[in-house]
N, C-alpha and C. Protein backbone atom coordinates (compact mmCIF):
# COMPACT_ATOMS: atom_id res chain seq x y z
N UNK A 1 -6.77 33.83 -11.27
CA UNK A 1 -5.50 33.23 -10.95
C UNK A 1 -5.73 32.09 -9.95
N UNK A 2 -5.18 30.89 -10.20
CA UNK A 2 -4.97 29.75 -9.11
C UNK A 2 -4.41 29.98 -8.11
N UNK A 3 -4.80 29.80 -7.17
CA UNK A 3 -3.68 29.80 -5.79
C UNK A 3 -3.10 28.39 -5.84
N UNK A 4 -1.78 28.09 -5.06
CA UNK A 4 -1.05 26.73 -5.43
C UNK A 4 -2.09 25.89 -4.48
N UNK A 5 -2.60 26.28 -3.13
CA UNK A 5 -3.17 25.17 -2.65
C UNK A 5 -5.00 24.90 -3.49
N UNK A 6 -4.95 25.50 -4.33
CA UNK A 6 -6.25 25.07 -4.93
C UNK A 6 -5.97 24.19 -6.50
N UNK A 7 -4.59 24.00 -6.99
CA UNK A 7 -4.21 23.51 -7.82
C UNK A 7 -4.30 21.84 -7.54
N UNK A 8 -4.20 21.02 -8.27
CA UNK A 8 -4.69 19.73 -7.74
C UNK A 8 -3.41 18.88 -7.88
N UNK A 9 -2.64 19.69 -8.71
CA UNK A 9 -0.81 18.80 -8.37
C UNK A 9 0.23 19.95 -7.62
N UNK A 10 -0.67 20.92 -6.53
CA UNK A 10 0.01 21.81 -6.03
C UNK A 10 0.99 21.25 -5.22
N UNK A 11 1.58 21.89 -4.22
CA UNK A 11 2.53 21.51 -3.12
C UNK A 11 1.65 20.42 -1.51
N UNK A 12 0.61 21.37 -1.91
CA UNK A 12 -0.44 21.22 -0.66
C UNK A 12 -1.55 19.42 -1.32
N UNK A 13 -1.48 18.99 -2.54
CA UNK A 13 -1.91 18.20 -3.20
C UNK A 13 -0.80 17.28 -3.06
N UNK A 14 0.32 17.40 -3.49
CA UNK A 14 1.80 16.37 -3.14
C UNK A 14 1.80 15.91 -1.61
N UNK A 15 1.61 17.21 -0.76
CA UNK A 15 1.90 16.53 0.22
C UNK A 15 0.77 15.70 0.94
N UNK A 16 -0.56 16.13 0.54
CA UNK A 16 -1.89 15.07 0.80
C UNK A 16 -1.13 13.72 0.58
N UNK A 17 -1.42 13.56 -0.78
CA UNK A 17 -0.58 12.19 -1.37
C UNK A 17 0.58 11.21 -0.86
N UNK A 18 1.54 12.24 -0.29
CA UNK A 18 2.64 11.68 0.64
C UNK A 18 1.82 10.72 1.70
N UNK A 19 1.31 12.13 2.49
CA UNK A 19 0.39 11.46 3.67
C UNK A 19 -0.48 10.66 3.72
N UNK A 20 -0.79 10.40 2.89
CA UNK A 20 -2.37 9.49 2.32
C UNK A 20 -0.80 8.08 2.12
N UNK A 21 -0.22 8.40 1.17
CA UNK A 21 0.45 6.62 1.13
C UNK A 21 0.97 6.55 2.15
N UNK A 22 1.85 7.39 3.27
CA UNK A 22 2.49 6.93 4.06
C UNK A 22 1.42 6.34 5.07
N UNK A 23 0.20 6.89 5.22
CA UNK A 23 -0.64 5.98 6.10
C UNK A 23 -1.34 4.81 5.64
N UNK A 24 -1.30 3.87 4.41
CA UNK A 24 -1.56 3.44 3.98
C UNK A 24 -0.52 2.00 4.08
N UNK A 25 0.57 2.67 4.05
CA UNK A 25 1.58 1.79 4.55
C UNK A 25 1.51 1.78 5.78
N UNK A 26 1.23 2.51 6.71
CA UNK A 26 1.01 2.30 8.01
C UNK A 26 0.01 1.21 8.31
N UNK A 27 -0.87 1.20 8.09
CA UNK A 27 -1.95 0.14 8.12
C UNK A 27 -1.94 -0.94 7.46
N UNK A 28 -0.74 -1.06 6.55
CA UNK A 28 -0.48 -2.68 5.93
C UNK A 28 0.25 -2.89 7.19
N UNK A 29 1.29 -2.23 7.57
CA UNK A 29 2.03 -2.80 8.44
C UNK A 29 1.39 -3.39 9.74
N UNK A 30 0.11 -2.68 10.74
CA UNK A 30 -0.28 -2.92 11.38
C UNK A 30 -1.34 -4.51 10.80
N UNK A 31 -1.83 -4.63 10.13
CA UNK A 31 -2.46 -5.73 9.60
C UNK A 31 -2.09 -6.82 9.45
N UNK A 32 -0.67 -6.89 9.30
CA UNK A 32 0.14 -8.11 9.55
C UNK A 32 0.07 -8.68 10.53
N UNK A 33 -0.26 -7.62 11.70
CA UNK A 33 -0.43 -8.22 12.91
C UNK A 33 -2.46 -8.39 13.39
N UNK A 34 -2.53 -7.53 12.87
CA UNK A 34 -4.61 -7.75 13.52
C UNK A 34 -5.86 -7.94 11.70
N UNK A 35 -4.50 -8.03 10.48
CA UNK A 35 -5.26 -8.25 9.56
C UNK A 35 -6.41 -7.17 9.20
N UNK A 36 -6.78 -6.43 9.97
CA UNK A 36 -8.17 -5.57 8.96
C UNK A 36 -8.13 -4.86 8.64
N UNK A 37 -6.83 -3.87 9.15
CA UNK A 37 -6.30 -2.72 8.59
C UNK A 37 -6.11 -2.75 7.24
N UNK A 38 -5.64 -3.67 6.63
CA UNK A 38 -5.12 -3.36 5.36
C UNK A 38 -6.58 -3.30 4.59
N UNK A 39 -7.76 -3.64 4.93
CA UNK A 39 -8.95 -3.41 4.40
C UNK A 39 -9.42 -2.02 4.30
N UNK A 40 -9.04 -0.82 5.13
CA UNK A 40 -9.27 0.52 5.48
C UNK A 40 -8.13 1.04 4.38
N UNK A 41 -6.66 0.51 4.47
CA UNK A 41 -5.99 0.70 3.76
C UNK A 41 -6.12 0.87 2.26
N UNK A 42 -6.51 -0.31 1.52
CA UNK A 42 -6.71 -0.55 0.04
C UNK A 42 -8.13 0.21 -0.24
N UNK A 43 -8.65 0.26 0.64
CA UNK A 43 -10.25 1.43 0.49
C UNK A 43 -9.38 2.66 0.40
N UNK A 44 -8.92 3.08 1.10
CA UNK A 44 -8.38 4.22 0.93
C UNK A 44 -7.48 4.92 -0.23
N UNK A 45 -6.33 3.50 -0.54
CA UNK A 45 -5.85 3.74 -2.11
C UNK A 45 -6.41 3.75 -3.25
N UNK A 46 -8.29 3.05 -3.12
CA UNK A 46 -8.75 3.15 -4.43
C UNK A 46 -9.85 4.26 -4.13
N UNK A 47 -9.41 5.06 -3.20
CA UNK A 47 -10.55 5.99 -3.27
C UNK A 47 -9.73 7.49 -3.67
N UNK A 48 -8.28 7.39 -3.25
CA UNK A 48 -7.77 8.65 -3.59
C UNK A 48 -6.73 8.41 -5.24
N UNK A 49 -7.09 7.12 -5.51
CA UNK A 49 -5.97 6.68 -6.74
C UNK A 49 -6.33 7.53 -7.68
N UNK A 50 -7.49 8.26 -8.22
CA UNK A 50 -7.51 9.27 -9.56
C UNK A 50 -6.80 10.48 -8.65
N UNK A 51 -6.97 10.80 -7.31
CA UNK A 51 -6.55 11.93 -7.41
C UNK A 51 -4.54 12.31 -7.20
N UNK A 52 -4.04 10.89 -7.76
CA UNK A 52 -2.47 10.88 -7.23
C UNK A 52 -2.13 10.33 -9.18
N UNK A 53 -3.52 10.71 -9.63
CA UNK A 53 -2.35 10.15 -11.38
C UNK A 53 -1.95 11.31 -11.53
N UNK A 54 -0.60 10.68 -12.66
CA UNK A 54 -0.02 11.52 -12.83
C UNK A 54 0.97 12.22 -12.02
N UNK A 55 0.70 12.06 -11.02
CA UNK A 55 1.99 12.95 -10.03
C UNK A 55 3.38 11.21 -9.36
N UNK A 56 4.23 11.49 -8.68
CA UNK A 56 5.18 10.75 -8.30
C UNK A 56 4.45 9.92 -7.23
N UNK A 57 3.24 10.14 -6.69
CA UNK A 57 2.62 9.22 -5.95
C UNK A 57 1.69 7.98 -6.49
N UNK A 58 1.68 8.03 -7.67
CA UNK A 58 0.71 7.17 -8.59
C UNK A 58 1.33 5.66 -8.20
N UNK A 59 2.33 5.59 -8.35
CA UNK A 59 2.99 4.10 -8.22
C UNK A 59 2.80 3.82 -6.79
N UNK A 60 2.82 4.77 -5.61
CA UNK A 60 3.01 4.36 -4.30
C UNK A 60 0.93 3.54 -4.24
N UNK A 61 0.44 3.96 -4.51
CA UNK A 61 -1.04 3.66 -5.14
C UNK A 61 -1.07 2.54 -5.14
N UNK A 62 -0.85 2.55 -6.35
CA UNK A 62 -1.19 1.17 -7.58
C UNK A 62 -0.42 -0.26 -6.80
N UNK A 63 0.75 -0.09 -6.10
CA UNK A 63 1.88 -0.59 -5.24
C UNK A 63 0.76 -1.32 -4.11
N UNK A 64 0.24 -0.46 -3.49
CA UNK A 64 -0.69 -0.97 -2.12
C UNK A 64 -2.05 -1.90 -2.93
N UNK A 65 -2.21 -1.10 -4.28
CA UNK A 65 -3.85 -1.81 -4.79
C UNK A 65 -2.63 -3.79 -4.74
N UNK A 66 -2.19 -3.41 -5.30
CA UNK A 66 -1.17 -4.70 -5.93
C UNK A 66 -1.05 -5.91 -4.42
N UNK A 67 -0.34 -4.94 -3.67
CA UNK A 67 0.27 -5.85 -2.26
C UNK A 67 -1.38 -6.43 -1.77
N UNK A 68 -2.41 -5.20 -1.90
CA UNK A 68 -3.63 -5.97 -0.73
C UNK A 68 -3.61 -7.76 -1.39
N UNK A 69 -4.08 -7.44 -2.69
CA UNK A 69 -5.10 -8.52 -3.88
C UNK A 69 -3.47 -9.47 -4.04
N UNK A 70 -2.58 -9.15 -4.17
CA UNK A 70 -1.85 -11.05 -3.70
C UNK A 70 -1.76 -11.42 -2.51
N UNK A 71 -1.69 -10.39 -1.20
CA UNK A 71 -1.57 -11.26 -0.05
C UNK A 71 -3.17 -11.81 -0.47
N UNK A 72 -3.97 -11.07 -0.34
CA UNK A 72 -5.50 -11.81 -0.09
C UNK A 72 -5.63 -13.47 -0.72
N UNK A 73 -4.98 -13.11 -1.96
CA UNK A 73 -4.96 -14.41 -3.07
C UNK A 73 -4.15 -15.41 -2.53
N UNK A 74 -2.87 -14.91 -2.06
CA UNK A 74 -2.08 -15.97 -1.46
C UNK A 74 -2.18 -16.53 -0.20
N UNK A 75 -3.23 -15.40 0.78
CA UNK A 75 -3.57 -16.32 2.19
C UNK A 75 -4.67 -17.18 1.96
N UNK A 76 -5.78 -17.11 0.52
CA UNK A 76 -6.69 -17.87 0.49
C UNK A 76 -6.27 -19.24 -0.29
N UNK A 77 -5.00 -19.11 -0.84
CA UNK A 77 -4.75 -20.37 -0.85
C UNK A 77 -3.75 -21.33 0.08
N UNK A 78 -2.76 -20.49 0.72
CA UNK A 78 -1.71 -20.65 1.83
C UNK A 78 -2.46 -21.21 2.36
N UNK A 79 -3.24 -20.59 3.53
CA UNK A 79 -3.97 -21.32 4.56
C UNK A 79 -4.93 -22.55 4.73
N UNK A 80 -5.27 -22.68 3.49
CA UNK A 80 -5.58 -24.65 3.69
C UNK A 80 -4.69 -25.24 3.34
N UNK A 81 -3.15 -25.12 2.86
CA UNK A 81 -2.33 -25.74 2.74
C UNK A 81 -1.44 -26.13 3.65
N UNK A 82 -1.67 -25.29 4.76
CA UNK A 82 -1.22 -25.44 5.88
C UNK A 82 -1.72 -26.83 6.78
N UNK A 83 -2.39 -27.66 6.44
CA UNK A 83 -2.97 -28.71 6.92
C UNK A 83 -1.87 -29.74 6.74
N UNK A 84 -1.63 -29.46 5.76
CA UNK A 84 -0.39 -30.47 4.78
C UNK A 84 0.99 -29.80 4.48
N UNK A 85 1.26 -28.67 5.71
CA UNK A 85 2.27 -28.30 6.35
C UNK A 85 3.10 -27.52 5.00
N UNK A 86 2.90 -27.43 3.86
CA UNK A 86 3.53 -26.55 2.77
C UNK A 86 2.91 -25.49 2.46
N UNK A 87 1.81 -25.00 3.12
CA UNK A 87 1.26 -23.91 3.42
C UNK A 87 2.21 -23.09 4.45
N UNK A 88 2.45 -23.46 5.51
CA UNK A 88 3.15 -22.44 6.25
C UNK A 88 4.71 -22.04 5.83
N UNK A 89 5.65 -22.39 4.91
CA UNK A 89 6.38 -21.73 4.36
C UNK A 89 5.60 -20.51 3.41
N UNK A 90 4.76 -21.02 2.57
CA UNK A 90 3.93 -20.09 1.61
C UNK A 90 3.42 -18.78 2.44
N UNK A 91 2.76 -19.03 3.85
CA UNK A 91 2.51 -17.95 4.67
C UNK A 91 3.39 -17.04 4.75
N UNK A 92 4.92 -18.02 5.74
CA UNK A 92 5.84 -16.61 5.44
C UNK A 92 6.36 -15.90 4.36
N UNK A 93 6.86 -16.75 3.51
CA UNK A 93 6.92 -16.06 1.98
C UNK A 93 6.19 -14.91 1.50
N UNK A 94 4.93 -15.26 1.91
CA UNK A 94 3.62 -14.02 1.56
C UNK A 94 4.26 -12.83 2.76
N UNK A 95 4.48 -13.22 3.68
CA UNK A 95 4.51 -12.23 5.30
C UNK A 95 6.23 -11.65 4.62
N UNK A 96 6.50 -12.32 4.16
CA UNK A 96 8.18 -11.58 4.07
C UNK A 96 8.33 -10.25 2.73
N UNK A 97 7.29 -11.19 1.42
CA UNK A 97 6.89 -10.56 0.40
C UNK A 97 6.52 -9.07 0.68
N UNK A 98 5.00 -9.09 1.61
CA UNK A 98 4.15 -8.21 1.97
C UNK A 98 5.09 -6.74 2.69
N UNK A 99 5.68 -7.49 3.51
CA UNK A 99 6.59 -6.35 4.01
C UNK A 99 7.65 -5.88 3.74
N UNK A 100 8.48 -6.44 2.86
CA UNK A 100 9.60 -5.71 2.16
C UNK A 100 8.64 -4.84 0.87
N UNK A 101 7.51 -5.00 0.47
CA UNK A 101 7.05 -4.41 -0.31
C UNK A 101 6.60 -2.85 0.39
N UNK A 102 5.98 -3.50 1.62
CA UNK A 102 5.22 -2.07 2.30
C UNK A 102 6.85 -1.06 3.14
N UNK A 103 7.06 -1.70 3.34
CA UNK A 103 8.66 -0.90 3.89
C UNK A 103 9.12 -0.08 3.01
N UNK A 104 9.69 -1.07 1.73
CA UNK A 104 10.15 -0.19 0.28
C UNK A 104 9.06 1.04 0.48
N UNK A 105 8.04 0.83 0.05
CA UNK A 105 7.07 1.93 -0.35
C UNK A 105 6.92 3.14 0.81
N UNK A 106 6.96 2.56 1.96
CA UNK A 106 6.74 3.73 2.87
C UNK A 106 8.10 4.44 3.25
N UNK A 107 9.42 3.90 2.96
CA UNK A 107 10.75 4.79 3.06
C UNK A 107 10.57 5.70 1.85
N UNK A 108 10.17 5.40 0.37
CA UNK A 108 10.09 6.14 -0.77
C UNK A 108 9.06 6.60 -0.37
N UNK A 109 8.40 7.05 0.36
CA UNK A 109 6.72 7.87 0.33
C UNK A 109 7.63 8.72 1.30
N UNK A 110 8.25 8.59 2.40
CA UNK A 110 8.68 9.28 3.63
C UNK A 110 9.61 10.34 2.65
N UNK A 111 10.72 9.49 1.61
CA UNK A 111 11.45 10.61 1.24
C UNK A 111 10.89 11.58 0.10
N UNK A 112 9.72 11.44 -0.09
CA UNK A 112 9.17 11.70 -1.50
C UNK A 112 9.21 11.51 -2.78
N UNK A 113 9.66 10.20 -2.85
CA UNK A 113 10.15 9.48 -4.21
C UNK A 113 9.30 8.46 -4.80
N UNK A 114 9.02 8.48 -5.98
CA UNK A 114 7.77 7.43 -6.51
C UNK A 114 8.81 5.63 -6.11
N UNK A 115 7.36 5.00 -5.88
CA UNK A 115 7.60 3.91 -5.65
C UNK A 115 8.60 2.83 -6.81
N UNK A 116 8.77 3.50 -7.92
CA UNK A 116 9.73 2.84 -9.03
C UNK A 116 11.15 3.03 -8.65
């Protein structure tokens, strides 16, 4: 017989998952401000992402893989555009993007609701 905490979509597996995205969003958020966090962050979502398929945390996942790889894409092009001053709207755009994304995701991770 399984015990539920040895089951891998048990109660004790959901709530890993919770905790695992809600800190994940924690560290986008802090990165906005010191940037390297979200590097610990997206390591972290692609290291636990097989073990959240399938369950209501899969999207909170795939959500953070998504947010790291366009800010990255969009500060590597934002920021030399900033020379020629139409870069720094693009910055905040990215900074406004980034965090209504990580907010959304970490109120739906807090209440236990997939990121859709």
């Amino acid at each position: 017989m399984i015990d539920a905490s040895e089951n891998p979509t048990g109660p004790n597996a959901l709530e890993s998952a919770r905790t695992t995205s809600i800190i994940v969003y924690l560290l986008y958020i802090a990165a906005l401000v010191n940037g390297l966090t979200a590097i610990i962050g997206v390591v972290l979502a692609y290291v636990k992402r097989d073990d959240v398929r399938g369950t209501i945390y899969e999207g909170h996942f795939s959500n953070a893989i998504e947010v790291f790889w366009v800010f990255l894409v969009g500060m590597i092009v934002a920021v030399p555009l900033c020379f020629i001053l139409i870069g720094i709207p693009l910055v905040i755009l990215i900074y406004v993007w980034v965090l209504f994304r990580t907010i959304k995701g970490l109120v739906r991770a807090i209440d236990g609701k997939p990121y859709a």
